[in-house]
C-alpha atoms as a PDB file:
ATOM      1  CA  UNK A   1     115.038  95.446  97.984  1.00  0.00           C
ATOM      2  CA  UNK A   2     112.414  93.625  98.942  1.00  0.00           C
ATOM      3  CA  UNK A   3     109.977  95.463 101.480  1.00  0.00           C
ATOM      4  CA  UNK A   4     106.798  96.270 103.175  1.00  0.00           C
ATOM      5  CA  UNK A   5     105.396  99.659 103.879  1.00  0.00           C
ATOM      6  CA  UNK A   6     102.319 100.580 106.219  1.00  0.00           C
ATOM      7  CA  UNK A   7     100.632 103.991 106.823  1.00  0.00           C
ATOM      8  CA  UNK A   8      98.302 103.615 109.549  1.00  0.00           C
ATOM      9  CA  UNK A   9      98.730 107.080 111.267  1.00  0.00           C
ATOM     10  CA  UNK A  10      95.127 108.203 109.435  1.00  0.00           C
ATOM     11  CA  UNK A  11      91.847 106.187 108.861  1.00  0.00           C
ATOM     12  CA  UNK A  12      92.939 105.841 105.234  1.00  0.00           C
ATOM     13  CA  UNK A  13      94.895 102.548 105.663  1.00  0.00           C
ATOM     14  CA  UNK A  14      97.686 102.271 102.705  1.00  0.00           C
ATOM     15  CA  UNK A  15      99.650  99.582 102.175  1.00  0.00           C
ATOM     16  CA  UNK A  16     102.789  98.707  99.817  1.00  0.00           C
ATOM     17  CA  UNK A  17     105.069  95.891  98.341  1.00  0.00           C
ATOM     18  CA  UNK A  18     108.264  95.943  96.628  1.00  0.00           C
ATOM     19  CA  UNK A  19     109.814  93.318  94.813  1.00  0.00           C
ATOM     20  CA  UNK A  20     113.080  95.020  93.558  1.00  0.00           C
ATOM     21  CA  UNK A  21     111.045  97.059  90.629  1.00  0.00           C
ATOM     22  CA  UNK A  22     108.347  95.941  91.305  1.00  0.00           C
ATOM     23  CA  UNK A  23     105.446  98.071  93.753  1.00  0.00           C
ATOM     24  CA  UNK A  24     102.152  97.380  94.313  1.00  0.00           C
ATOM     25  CA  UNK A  25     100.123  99.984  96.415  1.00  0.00           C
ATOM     26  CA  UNK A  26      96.312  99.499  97.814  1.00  0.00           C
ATOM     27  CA  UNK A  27      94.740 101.915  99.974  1.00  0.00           C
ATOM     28  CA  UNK A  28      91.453 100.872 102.361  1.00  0.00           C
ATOM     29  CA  UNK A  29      89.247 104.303 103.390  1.00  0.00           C
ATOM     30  CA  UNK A  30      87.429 101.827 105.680  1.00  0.00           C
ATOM     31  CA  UNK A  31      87.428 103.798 108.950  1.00  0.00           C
ATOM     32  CA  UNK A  32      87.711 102.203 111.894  1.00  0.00           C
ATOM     33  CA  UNK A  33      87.495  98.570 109.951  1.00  0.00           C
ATOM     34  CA  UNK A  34      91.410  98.514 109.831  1.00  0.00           C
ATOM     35  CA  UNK A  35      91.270  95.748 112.645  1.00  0.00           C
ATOM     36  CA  UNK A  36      89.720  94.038 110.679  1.00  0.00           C
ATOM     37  CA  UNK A  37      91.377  94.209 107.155  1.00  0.00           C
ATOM     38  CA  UNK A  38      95.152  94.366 107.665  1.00  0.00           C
ATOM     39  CA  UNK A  39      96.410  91.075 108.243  1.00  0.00           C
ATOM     40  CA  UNK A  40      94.516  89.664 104.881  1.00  0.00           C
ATOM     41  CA  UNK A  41      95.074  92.794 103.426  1.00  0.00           C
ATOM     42  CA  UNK A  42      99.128  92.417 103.719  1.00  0.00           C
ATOM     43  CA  UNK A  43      99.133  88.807 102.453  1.00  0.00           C
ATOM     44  CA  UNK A  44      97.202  90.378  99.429  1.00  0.00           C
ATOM     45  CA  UNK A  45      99.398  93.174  98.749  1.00  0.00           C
ATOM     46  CA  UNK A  46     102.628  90.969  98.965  1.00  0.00           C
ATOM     47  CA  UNK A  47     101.004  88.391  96.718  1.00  0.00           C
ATOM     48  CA  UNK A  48     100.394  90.953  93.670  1.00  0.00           C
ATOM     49  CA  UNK A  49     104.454  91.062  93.675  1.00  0.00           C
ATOM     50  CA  UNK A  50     105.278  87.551  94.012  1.00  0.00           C
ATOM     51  CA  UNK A  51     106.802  87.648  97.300  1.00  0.00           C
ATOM     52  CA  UNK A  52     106.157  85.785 100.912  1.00  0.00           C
ATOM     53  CA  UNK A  53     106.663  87.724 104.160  1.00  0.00           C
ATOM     54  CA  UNK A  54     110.015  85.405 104.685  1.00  0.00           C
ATOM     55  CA  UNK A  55     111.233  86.608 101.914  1.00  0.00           C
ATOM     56  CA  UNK A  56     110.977  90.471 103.197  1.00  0.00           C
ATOM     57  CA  UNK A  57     114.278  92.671 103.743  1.00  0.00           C
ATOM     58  CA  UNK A  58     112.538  95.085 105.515  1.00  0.00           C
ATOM     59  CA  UNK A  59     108.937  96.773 106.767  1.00  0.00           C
ATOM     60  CA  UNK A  60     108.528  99.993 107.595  1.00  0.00           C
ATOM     61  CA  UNK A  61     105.604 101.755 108.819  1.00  0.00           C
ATOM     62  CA  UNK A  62     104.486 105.798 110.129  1.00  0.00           C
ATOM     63  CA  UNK A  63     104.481 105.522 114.068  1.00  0.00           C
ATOM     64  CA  UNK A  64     103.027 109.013 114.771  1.00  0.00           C
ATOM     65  CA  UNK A  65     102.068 111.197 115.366  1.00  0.00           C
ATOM     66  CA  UNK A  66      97.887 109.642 114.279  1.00  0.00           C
ATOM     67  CA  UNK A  67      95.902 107.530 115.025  1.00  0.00           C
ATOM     68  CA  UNK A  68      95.746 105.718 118.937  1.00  0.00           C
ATOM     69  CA  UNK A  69      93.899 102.710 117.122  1.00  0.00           C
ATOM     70  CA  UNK A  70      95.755 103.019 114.125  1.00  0.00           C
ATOM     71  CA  UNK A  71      99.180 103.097 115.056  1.00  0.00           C
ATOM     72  CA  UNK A  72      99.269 100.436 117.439  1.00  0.00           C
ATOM     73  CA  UNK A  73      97.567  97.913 114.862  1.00  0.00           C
ATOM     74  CA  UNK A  74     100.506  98.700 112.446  1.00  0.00           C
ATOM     75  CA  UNK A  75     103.431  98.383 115.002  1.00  0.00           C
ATOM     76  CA  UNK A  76     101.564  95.061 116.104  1.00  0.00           C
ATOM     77  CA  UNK A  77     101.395  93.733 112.579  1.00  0.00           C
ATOM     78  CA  UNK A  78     105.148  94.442 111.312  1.00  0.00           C
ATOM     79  CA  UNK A  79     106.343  93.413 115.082  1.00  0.00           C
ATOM     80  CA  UNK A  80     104.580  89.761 114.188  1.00  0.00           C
ATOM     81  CA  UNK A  81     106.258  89.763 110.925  1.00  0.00           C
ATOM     82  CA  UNK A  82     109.697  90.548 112.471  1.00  0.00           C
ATOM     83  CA  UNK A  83     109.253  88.397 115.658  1.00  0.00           C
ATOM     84  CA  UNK A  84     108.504  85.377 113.276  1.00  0.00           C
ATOM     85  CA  UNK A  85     110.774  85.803 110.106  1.00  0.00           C
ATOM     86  CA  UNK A  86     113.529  88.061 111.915  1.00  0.00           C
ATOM     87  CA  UNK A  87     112.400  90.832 109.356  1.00  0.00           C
ATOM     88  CA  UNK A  88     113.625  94.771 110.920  1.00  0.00           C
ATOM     89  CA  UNK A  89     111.072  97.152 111.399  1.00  0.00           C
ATOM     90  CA  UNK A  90     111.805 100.856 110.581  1.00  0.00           C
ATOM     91  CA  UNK A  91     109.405 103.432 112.413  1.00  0.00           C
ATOM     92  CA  UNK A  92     109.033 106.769 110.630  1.00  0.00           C
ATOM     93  CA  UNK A  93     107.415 109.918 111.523  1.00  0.00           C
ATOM     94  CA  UNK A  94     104.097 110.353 110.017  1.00  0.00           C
ATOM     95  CA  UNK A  95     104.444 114.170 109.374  1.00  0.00           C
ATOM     96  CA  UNK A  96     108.075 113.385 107.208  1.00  0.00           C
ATOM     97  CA  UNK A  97     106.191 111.208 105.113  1.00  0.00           C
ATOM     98  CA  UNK A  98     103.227 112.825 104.522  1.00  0.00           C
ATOM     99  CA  UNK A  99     105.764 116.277 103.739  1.00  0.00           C
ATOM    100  CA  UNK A 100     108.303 114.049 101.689  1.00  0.00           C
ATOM    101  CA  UNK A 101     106.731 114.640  98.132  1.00  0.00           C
ATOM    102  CA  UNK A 102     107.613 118.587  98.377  1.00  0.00           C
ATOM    103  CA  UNK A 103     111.533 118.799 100.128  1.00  0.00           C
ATOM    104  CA  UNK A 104     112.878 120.287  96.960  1.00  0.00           C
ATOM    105  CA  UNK A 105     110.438 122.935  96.537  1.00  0.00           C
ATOM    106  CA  UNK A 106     111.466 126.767  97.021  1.00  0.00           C
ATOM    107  CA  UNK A 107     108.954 126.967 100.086  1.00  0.00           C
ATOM    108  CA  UNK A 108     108.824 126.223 103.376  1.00  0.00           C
ATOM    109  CA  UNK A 109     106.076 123.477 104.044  1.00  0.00           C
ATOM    110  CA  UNK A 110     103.884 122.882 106.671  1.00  0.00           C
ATOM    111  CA  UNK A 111     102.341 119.447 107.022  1.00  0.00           C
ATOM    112  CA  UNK A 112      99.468 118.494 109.093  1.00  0.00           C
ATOM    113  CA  UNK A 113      97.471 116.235 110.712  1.00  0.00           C
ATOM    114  CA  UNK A 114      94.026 116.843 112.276  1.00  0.00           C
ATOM    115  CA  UNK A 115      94.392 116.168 116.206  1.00  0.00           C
ATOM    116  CA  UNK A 116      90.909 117.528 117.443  1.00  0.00           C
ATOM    117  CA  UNK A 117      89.775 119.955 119.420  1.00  0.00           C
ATOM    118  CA  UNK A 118      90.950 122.722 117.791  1.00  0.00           C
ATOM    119  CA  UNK A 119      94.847 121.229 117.633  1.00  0.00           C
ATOM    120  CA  UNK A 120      96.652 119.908 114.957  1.00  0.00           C
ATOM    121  CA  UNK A 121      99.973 117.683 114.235  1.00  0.00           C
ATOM    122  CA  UNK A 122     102.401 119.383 112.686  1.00  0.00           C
ATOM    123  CA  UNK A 123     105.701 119.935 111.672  1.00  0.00           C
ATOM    124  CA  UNK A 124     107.215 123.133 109.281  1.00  0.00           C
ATOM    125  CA  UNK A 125     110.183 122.394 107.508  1.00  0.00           C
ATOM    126  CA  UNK A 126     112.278 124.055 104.367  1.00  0.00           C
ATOM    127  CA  UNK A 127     114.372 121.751 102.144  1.00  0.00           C
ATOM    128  CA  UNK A 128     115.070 119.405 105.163  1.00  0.00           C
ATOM    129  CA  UNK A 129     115.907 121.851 107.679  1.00  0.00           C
ATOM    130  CA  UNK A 130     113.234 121.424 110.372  1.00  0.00           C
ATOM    131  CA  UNK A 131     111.652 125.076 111.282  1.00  0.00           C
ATOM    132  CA  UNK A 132     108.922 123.620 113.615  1.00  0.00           C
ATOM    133  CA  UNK A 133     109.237 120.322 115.326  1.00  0.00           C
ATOM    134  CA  UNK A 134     107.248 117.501 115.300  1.00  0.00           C
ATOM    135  CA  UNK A 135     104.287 118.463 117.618  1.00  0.00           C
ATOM    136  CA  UNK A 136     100.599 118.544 118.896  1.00  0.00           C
ATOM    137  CA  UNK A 137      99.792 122.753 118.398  1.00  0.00           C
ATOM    138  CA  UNK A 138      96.687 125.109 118.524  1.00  0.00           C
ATOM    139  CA  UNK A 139      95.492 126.122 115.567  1.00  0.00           C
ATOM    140  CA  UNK A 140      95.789 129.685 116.465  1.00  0.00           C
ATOM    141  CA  UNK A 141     100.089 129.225 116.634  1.00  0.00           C
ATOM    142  CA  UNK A 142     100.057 127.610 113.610  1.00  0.00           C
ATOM    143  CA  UNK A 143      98.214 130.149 112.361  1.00  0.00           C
ATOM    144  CA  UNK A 144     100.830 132.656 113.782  1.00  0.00           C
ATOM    145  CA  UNK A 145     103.473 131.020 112.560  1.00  0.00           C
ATOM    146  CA  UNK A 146     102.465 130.335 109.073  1.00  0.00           C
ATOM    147  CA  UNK A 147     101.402 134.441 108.950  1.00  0.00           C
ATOM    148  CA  UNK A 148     105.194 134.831 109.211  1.00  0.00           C
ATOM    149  CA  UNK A 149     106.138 133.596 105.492  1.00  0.00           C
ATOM    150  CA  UNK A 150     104.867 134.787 102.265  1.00  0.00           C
ATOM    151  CA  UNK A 151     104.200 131.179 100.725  1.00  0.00           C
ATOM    152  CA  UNK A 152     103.799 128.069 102.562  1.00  0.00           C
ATOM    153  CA  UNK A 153     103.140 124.372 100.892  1.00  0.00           C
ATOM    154  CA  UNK A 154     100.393 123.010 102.934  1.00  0.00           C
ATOM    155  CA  UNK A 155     100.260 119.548 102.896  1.00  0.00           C
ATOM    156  CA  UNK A 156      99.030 116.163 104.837  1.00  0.00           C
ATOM    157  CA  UNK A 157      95.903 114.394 105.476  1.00  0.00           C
ATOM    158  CA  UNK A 158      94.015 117.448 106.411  1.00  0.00           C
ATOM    159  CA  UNK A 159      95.456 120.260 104.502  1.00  0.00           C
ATOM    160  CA  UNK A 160      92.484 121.523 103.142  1.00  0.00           C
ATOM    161  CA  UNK A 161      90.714 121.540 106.631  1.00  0.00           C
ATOM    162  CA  UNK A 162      93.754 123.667 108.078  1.00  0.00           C
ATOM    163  CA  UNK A 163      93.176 126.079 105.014  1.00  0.00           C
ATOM    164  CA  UNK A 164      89.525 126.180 105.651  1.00  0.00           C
ATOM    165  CA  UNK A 165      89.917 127.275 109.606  1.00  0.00           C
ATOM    166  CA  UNK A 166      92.682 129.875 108.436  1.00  0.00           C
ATOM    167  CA  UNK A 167      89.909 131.342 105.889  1.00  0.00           C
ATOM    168  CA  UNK A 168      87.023 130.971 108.654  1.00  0.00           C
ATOM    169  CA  UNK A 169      89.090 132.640 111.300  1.00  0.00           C
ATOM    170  CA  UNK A 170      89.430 135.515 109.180  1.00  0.00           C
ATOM    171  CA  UNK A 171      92.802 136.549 110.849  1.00  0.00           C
ATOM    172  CA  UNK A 172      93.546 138.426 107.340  1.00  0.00           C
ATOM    173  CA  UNK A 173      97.214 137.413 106.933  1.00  0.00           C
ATOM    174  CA  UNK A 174      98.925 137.431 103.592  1.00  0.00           C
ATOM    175  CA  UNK A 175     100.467 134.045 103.338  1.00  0.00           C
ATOM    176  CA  UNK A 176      99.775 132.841 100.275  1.00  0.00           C
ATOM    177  CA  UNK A 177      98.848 128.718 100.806  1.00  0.00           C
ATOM    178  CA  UNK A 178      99.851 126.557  98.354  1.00  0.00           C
ATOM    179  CA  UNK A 179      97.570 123.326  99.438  1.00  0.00           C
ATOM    180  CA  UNK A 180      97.860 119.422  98.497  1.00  0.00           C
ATOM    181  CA  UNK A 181      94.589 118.474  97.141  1.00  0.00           C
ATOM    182  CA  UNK A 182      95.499 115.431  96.509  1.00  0.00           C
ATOM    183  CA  UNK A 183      95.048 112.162  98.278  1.00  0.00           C
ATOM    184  CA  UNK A 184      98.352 111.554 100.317  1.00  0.00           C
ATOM    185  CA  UNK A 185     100.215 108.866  98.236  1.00  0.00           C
ATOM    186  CA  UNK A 186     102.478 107.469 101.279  1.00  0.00           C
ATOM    187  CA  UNK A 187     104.286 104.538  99.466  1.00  0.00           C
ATOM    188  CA  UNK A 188     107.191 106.020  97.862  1.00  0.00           C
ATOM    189  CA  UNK A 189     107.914 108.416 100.676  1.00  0.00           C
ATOM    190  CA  UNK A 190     108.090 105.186 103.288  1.00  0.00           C
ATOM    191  CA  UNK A 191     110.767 103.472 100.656  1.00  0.00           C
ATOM    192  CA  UNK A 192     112.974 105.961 100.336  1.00  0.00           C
ATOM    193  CA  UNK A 193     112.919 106.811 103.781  1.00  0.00           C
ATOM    194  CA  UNK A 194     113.098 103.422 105.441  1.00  0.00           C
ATOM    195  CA  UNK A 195     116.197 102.477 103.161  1.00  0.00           C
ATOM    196  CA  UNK A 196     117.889 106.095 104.045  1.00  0.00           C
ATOM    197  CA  UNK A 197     118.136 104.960 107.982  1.00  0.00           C
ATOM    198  CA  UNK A 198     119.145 101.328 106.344  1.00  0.00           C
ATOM    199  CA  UNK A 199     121.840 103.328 104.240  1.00  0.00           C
ATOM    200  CA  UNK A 200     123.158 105.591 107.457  1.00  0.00           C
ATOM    201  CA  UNK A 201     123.034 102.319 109.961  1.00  0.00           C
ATOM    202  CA  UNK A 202     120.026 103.682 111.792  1.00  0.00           C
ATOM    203  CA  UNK A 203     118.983 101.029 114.329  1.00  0.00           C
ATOM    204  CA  UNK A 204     115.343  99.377 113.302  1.00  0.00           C
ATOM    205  CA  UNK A 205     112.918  99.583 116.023  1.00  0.00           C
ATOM    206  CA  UNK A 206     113.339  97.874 119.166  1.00  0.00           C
ATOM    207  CA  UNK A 207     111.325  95.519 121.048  1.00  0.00           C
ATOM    208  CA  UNK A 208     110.248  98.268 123.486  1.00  0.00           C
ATOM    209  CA  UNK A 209     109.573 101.158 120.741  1.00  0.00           C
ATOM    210  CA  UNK A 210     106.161 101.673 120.286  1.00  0.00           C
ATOM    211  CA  UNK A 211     103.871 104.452 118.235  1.00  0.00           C
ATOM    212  CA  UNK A 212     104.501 108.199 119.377  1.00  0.00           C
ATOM    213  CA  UNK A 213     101.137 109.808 120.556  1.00  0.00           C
ATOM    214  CA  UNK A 214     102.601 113.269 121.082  1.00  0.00           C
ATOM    215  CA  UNK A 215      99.090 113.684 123.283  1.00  0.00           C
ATOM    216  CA  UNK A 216      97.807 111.124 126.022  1.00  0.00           C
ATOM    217  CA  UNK A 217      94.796 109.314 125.255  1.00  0.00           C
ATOM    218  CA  UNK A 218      91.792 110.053 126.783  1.00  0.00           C
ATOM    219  CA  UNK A 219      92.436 107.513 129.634  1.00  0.00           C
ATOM    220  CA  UNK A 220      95.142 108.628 130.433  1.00  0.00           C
ATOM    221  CA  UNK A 221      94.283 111.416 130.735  1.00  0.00           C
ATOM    222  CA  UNK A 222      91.472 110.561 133.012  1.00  0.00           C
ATOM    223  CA  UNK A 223      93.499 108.215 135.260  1.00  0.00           C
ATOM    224  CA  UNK A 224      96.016 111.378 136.031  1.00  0.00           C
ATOM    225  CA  UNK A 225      93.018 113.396 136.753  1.00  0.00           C
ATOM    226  CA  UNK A 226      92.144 110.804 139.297  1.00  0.00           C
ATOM    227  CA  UNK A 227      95.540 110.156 140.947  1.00  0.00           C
END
């Protein structure tokens, strides 16, 4: 296969090319600079394995929950790519990536994504069977909820902060955290999972599909205040 893989749900850009067995992975902590990076950043990535975006089989790409800014500059890329080489675009959920890495291990695991103001992304799951949804929750449930196992994999972007707030709130549960220190390495996860919906005949995205917020942006928010 022959693909192109895009995590833009976090301010940690990371982007990946195949080439049959051939991968190439670079990741940009630039901030708010993604605008500003992807589109050379792409051609860059794709030339370190020899291959040309007509050439592509597939892109795929986390479409939420994340990053407002982030998520619609990936969809926008890969929707270029497919709109002018006819390449499919495969939209996976941030949280199933980010949790990927640790399916097989004999705990449930609870992934996470810092959403602000005392609210996280997250999703709990134990060897693919989904225990908590995909969803924007208060600390304080997720808290709650963790409090009712004895050993949870924490994992995500913002693992360690979760573990943090559950130390600082001093709620004294006895789950025992087992957290990913590590920097989320994205690539694989968005292979294997793009070419599993390829595999079952899941439909690519559609014209009309864009990122999935889970929360409305501060203007919208305002603007239903207002009506």
């Amino acid at each position: 296969m022959k693909a192109l893989c895009i995590d833009c749900a976090v301010s940690k850009l990371t982007i990946s090319a195949k080439n049959d067995d051939r991968t190439f992975t670079s990741i940009y902590d630039i901030g708010m600079k993604q605008s500003e990076v992807i589109v050379p950043a792409i051609s860059t990535v794709l030339q370190q394995v020899d291959l040309q975006t007509k050439d592509l089989d597939y892109t795929a790409l986390t479409v939420g929950p994340g990053s407002f800014t982030g998520l619609r500059l990936g969809i926008s890329a890969l929707k270029a790519i497919e709109l002018a080489y006819n390449v499919p675009v495969y939209g996976l959920s941030s949280l199933k990536v980010y949790e990927y890495a640790f399916l097989n291990f004999d705990s449930p695991v609870l992934t996470v994504i810092d959403a602000n103001k005392d609210k996280f992304y997250a999703r709990l799951s134990y060897q693919n069977e989904e225990l908590l949804e995909d969803g924007d929750y208060e600390s304080d449930f997720l808290i709650e909820t963790a409090s009712k196992y004895d050993k949870i994999i924490l994992c995500g972007p913002d693992a360690k902060k979760f573990e943090t707030l559950v130390s600082s709130e001093d709620k004294n549960i006895s789950t025992k955290f087992i957290t990913s220190n590590t920097s989320q390495q994205t690539a694989e996860a968005l292979f294997a999972l793009a070419e599993k919906q390829k595999t079952a005949q899941i439909p690519p995205l559609q014209d009309y599909d864009g990122p999935i917020y889970l929360r409305a942006s501060e203007a919208e928010i305002k603007l239903n205040s207002e009506k």
